[in-house]
Protein backbone atom coordinates (compact mmCIF):
# COMPACT_ATOMS: atom_id res chain seq x y z
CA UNK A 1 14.95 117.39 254.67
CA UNK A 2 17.68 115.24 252.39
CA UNK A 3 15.03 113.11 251.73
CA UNK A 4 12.95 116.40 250.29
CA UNK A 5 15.31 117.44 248.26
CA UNK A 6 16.81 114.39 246.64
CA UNK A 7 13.30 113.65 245.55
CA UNK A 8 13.02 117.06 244.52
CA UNK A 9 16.33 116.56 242.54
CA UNK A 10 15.40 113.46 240.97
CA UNK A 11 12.17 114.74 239.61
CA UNK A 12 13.87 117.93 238.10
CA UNK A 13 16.01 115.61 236.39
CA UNK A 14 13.55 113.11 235.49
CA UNK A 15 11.28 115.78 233.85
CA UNK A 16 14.17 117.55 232.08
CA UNK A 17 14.43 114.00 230.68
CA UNK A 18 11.67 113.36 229.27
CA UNK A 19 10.83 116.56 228.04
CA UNK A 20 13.91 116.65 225.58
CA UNK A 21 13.03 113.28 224.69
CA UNK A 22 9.35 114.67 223.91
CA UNK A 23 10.04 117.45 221.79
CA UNK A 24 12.99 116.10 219.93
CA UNK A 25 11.37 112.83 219.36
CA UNK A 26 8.09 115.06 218.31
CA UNK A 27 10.15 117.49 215.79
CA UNK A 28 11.78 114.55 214.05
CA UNK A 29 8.67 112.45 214.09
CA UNK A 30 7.23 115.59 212.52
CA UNK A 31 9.89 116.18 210.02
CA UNK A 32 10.22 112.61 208.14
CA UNK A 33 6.18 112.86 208.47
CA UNK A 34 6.06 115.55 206.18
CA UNK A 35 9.08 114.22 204.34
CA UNK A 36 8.18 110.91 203.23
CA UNK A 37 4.27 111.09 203.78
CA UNK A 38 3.49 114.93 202.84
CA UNK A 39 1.51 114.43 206.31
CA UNK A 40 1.89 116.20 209.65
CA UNK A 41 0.59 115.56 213.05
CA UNK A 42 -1.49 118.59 213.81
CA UNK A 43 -1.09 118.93 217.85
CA UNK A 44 2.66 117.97 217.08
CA UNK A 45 4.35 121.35 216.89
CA UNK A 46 2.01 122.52 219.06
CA UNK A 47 3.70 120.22 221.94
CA UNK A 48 6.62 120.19 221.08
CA UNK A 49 6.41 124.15 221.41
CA UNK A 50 5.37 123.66 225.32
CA UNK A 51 7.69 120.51 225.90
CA UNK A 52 10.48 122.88 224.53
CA UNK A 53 9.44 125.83 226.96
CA UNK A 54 8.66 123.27 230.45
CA UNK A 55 12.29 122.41 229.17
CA UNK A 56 13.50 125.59 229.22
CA UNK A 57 12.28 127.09 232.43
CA UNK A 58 13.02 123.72 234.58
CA UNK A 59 16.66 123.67 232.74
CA UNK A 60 16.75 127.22 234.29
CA UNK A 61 16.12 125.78 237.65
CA UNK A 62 18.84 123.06 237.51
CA UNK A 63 21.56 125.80 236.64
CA UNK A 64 20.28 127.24 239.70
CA UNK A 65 20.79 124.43 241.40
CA UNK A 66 24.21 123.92 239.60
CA UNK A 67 25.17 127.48 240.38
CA UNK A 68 25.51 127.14 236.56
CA UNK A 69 24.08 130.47 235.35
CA UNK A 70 26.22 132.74 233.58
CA UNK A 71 28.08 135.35 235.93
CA UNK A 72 31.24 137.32 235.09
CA UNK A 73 33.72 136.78 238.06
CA UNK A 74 37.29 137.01 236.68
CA UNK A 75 37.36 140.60 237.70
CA UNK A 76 37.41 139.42 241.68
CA UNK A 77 40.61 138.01 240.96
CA UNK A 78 42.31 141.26 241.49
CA UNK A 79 40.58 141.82 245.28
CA UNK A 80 40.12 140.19 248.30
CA UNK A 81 37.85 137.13 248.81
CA UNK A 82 34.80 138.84 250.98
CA UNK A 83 34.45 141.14 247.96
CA UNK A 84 33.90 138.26 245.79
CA UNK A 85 31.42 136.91 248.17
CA UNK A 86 30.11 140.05 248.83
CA UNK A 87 29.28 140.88 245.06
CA UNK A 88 28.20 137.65 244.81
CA UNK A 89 25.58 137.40 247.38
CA UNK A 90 24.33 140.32 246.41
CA UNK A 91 23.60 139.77 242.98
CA UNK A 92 21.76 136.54 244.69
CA UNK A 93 19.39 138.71 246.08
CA UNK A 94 19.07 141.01 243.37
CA UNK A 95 17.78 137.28 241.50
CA UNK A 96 15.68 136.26 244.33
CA UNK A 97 14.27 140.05 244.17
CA UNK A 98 13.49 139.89 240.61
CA UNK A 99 11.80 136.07 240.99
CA UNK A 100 9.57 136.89 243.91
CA UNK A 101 8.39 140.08 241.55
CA UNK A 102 7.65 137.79 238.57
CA UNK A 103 6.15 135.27 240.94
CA UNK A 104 4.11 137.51 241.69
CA UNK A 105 3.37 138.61 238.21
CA UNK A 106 3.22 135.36 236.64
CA UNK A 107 0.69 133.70 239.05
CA UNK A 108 -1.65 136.94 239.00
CA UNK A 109 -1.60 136.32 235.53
CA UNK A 110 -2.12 132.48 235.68
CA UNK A 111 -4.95 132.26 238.62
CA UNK A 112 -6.15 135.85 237.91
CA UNK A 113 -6.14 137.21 234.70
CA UNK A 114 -5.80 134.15 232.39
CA UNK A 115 -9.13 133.33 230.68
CA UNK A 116 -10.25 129.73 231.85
CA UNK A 117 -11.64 129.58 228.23
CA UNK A 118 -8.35 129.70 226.75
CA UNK A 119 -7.23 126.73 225.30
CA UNK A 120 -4.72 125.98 222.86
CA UNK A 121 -4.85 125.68 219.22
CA UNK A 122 -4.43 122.18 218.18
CA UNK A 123 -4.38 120.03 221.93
CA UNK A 124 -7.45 122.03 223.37
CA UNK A 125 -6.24 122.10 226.86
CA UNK A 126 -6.69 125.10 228.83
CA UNK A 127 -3.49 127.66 228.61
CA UNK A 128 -2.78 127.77 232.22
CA UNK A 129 -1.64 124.29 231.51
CA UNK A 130 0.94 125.57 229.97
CA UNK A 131 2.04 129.18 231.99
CA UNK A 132 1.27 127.22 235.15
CA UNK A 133 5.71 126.62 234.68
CA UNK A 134 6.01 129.94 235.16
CA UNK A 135 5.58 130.98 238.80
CA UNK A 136 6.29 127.02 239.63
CA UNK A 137 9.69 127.33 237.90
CA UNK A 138 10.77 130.72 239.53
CA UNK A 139 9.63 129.20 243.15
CA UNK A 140 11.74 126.45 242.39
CA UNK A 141 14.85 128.98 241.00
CA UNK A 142 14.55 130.68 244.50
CA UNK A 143 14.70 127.53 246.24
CA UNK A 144 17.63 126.46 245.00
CA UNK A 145 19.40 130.07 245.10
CA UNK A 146 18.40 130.01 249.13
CA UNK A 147 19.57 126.59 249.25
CA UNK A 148 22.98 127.31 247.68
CA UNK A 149 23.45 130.43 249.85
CA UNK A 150 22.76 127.61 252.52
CA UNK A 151 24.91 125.73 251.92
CA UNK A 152 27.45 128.18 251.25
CA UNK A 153 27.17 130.42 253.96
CA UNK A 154 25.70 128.05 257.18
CA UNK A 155 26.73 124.72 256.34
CA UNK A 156 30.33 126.47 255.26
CA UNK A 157 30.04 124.18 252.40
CA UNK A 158 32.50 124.86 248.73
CA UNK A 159 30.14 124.04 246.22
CA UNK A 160 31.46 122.47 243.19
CA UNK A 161 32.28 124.41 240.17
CA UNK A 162 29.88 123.62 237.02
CA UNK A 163 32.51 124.56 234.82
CA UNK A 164 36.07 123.43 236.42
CA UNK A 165 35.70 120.33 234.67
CA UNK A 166 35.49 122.00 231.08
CA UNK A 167 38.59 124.03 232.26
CA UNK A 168 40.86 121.30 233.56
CA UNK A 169 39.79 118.98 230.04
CA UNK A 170 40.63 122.54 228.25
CA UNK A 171 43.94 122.79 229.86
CA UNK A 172 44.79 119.39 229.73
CA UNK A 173 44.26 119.59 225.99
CA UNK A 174 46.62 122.88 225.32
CA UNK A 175 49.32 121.31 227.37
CA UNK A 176 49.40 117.73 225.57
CA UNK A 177 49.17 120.39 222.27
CA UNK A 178 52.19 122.02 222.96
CA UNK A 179 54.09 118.66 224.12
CA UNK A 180 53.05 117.66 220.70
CA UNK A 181 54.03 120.28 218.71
């Protein structure tokens, strides 16, 4: 199962990768095209559009994995530590809640409603192409939230703070600032 999902891992990063690399290399391509040629690639925007969005919704599903999505918590300073974990596992399954609805949702529309004549502007590839990140990236979000939880609450594992790192460099940096001053 390690094996599963370091692969797993490695291809979310892999495709975060090289879709940043895609659209940014596509929107500057794009710019100095019409700068210094008055020319533009027509699918260009187009992709970069999509590459932007894949972007998006996977980089949505490494903060999962991260346990790097935005959540107000300085208030559970002031009670006891099951209340944090309380709170906090619920609001975990208030998430998975609202994924397995647009799951739902998202791949009705993809396999069910979607037109298989749509296709898209420039590139001429079907649209489900496209939406097909949808209901793959909020399957993968609710992976990850399970797996954290998993971790967390079976394998009585601390997972690592996304953002303690930041702190520490911040603190660091006001306390050489003072010695300074």
């Amino acid at each position: 199962m390690k094996l599963v999902w370091k692969l797993l891992d490695n291809l979310e990063n892999i495709l975060c990768q090289l879709l940043l690399v895609t659209f940014v290399l596509l929107l500057f391509a794009q710019i100095m095209l019409r700068n210094l040629f008055h020319y533009s690639l027509p699918w260009g925007d187009e992709l970069a559009t999509y590459a932007f969005i894949w972007f998006a919704y996977l980089g949505a599903v490494y903060a999962a994995k991260k346990s790097a999505h935005n959540r107000v918590t300085f208030q559970f300073r002031f009670f006891p530590r099951w209340v944090e974990t309380a709170c906090g596992l619920l609001t975990d399954l208030i998430w998975i809640g609202f994924n397995l609805v647009f799951i739902w949702m998202s791949y009705d529309f993809v396999f069910n409603k979607m037109n298989a004549f749509w296709k898209s502007q420039t590139l001429g590839l079907p649209m489900k192409v496209f939406y097909v990140i949808l209901p793959i990236a909020f399957v993968a979000m609710t992976l990850r939230i399970l797996q954290n939880n998993y971790l967390r609450f079976i394998k009585h594992r601390e997972l690592e703070n996304p953002d303690a790192e930041a702190i520490e460099e911040a603190k660091a940096a006001a306390v050489g600032g003072k010695e300074g001053d």
